[in-house]
C-alpha atoms as a PDB file:
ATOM      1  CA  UNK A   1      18.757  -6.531   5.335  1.00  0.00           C
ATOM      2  CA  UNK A   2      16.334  -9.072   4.919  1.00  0.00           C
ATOM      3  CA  UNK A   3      13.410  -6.967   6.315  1.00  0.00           C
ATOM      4  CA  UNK A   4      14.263  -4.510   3.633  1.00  0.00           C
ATOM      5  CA  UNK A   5      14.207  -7.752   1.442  1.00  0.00           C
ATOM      6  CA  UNK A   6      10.634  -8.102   2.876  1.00  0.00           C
ATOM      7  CA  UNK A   7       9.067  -4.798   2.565  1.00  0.00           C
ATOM      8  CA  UNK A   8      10.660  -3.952  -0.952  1.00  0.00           C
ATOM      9  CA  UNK A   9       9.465  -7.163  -1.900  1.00  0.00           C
ATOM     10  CA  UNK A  10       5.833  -6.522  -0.841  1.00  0.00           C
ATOM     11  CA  UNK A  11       5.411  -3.259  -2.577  1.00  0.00           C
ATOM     12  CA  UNK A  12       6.883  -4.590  -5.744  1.00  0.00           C
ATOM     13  CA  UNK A  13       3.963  -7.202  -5.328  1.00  0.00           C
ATOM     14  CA  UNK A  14       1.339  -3.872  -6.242  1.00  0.00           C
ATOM     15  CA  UNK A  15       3.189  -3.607  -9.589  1.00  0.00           C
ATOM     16  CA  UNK A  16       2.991  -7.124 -10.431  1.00  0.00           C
ATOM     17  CA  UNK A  17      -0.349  -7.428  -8.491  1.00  0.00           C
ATOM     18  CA  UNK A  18      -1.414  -4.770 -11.531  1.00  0.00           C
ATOM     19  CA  UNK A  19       0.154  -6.060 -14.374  1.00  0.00           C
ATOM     20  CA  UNK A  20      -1.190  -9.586 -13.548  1.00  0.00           C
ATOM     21  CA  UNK A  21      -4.674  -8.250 -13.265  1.00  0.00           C
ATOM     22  CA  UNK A  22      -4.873  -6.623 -16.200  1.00  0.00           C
ATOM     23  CA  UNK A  23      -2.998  -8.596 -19.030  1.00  0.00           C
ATOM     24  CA  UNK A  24      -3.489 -12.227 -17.376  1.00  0.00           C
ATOM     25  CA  UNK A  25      -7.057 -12.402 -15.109  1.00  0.00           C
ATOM     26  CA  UNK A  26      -8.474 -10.297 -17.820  1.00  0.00           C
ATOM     27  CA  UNK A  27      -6.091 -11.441 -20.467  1.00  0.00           C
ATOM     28  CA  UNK A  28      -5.619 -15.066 -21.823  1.00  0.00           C
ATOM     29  CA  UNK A  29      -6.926 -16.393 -18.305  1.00  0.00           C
ATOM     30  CA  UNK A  30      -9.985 -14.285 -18.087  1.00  0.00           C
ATOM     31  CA  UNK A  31     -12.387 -18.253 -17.969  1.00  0.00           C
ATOM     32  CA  UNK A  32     -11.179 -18.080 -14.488  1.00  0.00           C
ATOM     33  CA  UNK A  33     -11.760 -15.033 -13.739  1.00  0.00           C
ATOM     34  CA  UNK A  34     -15.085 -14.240 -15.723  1.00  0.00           C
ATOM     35  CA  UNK A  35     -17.263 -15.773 -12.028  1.00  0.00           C
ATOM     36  CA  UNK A  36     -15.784 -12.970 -10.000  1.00  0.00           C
ATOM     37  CA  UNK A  37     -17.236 -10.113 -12.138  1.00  0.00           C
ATOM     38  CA  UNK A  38     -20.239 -11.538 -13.330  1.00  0.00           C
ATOM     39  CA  UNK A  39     -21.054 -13.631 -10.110  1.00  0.00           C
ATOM     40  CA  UNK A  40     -21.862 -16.796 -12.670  1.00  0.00           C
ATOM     41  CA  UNK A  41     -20.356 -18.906  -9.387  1.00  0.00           C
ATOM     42  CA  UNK A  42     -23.162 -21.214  -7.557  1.00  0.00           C
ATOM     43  CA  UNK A  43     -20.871 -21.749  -4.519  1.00  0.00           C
ATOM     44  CA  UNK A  44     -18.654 -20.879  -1.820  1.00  0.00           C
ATOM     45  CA  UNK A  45     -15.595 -21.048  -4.358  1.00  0.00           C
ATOM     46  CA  UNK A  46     -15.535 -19.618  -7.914  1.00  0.00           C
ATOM     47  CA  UNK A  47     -12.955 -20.201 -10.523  1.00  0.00           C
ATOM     48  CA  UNK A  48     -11.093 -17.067  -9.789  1.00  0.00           C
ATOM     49  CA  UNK A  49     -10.177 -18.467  -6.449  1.00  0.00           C
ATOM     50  CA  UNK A  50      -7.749 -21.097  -8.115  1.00  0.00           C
ATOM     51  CA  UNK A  51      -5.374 -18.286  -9.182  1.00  0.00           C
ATOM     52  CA  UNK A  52      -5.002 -18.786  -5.153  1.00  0.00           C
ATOM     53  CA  UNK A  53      -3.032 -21.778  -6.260  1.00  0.00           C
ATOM     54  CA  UNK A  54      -1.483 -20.243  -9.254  1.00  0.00           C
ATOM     55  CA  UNK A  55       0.131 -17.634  -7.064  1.00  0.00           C
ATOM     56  CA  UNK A  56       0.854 -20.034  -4.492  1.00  0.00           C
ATOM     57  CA  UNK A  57       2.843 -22.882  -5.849  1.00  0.00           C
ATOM     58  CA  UNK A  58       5.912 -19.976  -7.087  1.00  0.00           C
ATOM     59  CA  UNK A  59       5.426 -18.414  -3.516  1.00  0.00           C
ATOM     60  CA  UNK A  60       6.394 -22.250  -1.569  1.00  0.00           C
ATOM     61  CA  UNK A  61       8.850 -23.151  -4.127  1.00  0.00           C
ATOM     62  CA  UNK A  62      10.999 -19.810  -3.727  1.00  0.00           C
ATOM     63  CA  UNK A  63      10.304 -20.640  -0.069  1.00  0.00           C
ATOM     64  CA  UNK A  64      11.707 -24.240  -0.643  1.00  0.00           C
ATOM     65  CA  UNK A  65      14.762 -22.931  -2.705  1.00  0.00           C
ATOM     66  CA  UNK A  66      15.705 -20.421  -0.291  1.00  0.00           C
ATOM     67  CA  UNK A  67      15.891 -23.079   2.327  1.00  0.00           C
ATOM     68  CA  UNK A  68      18.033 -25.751   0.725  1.00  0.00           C
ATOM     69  CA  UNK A  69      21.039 -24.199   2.049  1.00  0.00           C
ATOM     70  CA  UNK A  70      20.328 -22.146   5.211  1.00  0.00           C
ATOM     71  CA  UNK A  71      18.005 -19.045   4.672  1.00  0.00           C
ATOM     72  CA  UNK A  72      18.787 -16.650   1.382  1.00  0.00           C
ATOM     73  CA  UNK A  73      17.728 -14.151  -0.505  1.00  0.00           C
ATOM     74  CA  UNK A  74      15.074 -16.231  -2.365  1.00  0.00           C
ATOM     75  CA  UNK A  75      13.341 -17.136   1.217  1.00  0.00           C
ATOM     76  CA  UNK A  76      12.924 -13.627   2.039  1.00  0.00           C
ATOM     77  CA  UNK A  77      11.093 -12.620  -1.634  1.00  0.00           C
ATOM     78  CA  UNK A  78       9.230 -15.281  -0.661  1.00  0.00           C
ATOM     79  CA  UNK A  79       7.965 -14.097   2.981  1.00  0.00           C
ATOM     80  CA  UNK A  80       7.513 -10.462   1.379  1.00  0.00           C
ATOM     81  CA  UNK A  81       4.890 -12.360  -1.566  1.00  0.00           C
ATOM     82  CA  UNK A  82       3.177 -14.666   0.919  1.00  0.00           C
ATOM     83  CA  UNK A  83       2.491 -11.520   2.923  1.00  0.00           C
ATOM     84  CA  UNK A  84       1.201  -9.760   0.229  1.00  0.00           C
ATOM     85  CA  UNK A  85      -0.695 -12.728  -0.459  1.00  0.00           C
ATOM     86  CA  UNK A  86      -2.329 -12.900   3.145  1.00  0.00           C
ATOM     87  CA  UNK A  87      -2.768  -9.018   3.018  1.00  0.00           C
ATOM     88  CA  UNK A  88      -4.842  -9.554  -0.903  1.00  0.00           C
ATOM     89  CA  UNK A  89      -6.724 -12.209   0.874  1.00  0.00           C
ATOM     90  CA  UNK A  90      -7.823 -10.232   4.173  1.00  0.00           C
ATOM     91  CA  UNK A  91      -8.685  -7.085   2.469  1.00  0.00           C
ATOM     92  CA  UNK A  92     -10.101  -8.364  -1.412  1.00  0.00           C
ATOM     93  CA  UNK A  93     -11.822 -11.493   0.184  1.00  0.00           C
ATOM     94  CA  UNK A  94     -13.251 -10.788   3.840  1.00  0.00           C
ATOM     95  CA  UNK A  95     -13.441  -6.517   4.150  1.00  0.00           C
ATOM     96  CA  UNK A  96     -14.430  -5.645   0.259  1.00  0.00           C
ATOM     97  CA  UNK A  97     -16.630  -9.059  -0.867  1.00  0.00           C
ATOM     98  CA  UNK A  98     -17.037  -9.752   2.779  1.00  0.00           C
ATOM     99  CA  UNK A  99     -16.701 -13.708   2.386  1.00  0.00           C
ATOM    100  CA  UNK A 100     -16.745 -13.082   6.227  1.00  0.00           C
ATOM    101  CA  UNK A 101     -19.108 -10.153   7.914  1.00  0.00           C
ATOM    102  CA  UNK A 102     -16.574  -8.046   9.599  1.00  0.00           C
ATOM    103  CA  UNK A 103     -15.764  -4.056   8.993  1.00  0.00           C
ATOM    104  CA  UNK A 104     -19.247  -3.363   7.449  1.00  0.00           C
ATOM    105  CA  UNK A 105     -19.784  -0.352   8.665  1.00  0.00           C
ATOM    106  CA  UNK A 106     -15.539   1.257   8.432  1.00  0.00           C
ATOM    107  CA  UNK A 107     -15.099   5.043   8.077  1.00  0.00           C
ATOM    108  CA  UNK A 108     -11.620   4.848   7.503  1.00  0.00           C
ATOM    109  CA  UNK A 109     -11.055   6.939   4.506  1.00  0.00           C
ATOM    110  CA  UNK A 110      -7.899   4.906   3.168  1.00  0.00           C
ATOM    111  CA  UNK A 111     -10.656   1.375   3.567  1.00  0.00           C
ATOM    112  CA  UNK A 112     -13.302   3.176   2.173  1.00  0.00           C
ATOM    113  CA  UNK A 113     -10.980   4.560  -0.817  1.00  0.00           C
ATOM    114  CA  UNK A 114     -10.269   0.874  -1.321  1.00  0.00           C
ATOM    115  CA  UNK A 115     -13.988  -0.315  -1.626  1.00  0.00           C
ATOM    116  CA  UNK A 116     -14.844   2.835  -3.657  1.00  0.00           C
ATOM    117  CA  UNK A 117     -11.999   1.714  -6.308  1.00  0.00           C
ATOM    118  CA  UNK A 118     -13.221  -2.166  -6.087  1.00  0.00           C
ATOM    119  CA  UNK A 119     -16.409  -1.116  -6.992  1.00  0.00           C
ATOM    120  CA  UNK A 120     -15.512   1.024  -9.729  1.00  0.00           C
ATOM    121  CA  UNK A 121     -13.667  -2.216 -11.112  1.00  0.00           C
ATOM    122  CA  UNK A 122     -16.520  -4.455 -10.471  1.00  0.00           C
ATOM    123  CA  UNK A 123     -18.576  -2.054 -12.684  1.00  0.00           C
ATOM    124  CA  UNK A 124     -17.287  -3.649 -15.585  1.00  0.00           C
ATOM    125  CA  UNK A 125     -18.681  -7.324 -15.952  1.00  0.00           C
ATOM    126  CA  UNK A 126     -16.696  -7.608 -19.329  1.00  0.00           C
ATOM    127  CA  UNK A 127     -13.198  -8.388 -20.152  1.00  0.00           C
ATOM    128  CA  UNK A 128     -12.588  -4.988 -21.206  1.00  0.00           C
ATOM    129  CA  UNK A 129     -12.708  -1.825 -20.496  1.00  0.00           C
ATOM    130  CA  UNK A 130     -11.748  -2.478 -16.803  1.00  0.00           C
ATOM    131  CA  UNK A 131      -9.925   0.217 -14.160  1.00  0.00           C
ATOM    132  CA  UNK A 132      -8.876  -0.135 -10.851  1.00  0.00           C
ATOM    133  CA  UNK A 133      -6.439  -3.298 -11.249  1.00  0.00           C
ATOM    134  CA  UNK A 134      -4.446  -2.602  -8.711  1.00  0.00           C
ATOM    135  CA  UNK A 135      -5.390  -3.372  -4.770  1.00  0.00           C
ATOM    136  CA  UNK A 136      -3.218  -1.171  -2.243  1.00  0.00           C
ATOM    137  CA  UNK A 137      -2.598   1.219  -4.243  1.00  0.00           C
ATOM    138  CA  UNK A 138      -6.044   3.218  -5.360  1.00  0.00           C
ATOM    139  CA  UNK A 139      -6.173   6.092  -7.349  1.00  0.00           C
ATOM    140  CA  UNK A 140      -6.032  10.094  -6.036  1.00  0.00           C
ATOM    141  CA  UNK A 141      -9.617  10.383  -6.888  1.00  0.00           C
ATOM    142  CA  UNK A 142     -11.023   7.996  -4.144  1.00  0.00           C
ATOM    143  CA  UNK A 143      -9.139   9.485  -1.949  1.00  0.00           C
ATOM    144  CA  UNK A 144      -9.996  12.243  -1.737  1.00  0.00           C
ATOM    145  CA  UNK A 145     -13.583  11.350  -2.072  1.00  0.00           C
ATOM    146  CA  UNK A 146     -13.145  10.366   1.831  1.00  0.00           C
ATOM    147  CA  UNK A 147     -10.342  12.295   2.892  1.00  0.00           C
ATOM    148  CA  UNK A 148     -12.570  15.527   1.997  1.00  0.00           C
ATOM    149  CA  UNK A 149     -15.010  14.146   4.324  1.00  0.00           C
ATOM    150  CA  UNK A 150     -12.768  14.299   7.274  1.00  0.00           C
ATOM    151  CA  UNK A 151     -13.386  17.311   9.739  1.00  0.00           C
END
């Protein structure tokens, strides 16, 4: 049961991952998110990487909650968002910006779908107008711009 806690857990996350992208980084809380489209960042970290924080702290207190009393419910959301969280930060972070050099040169279609949609996303510097919000998830099109390719 608490697997299935888990893994329901971390495909709810794509949802919410969407919803959040669209109406809050590019909503009301698009100052911290503005660096990441427009590359206005001088350094290693931009303001975007403090939603890192923002998603965090909800993440550790479920965690602490569902500990108080032996492990519950509450503990388990919180594994399932945590390894969303790690998931976000391997593929958005090191394979599409590639904050660290690794899978340049990929020809998996489902990673390549995933850059494809990034990109599209990126292609929008403005707070408007934007596609692609979601992260696991990308749309049919992309797909089958590499799946196609496959012999």
């Amino acid at each position: 049961m608490n697997f299935l806690i888990v893994a329901v857990t971390f495909f709810i996350m794509e949802g919410i991952t969407w919803l959040t992208h669209k109406y809050v980084m590019h909503g009301f809380l698009w100052a911290l998110h503005k660096d990441h489209h427009d590359h206005s960042s001088d350094g290693l970290i931009e303001k975007n990487d403090y939603f890192f924080v923002i998603f965090a702290l909800p993440t550790i207190m479920l965690m602490y909650y569902g500990t108080i009393q032996g492990f519950n419910y509450w503990f388990y959301i919180a594994v399932g968002i945590a390894l969303y969280g790690m998931a976000y930060f391997f593929v958005h972070d090191i394979f599409i910006h590639q904050r660290l050099k690794v899978l340049r040169d990929t020809e998996n279609p489902y990673l390549l779908a995933i850059r494809r949609a990034h990109k599209q996303h990126h292609k929008h510097t403005g707070k408007e107008e934007g596609e692609c919000f979601g992260f696991l998830w990308v749309p049919v099109k992309y797909f089958k711009m590499y799946f196609n390719k496959i012999k």
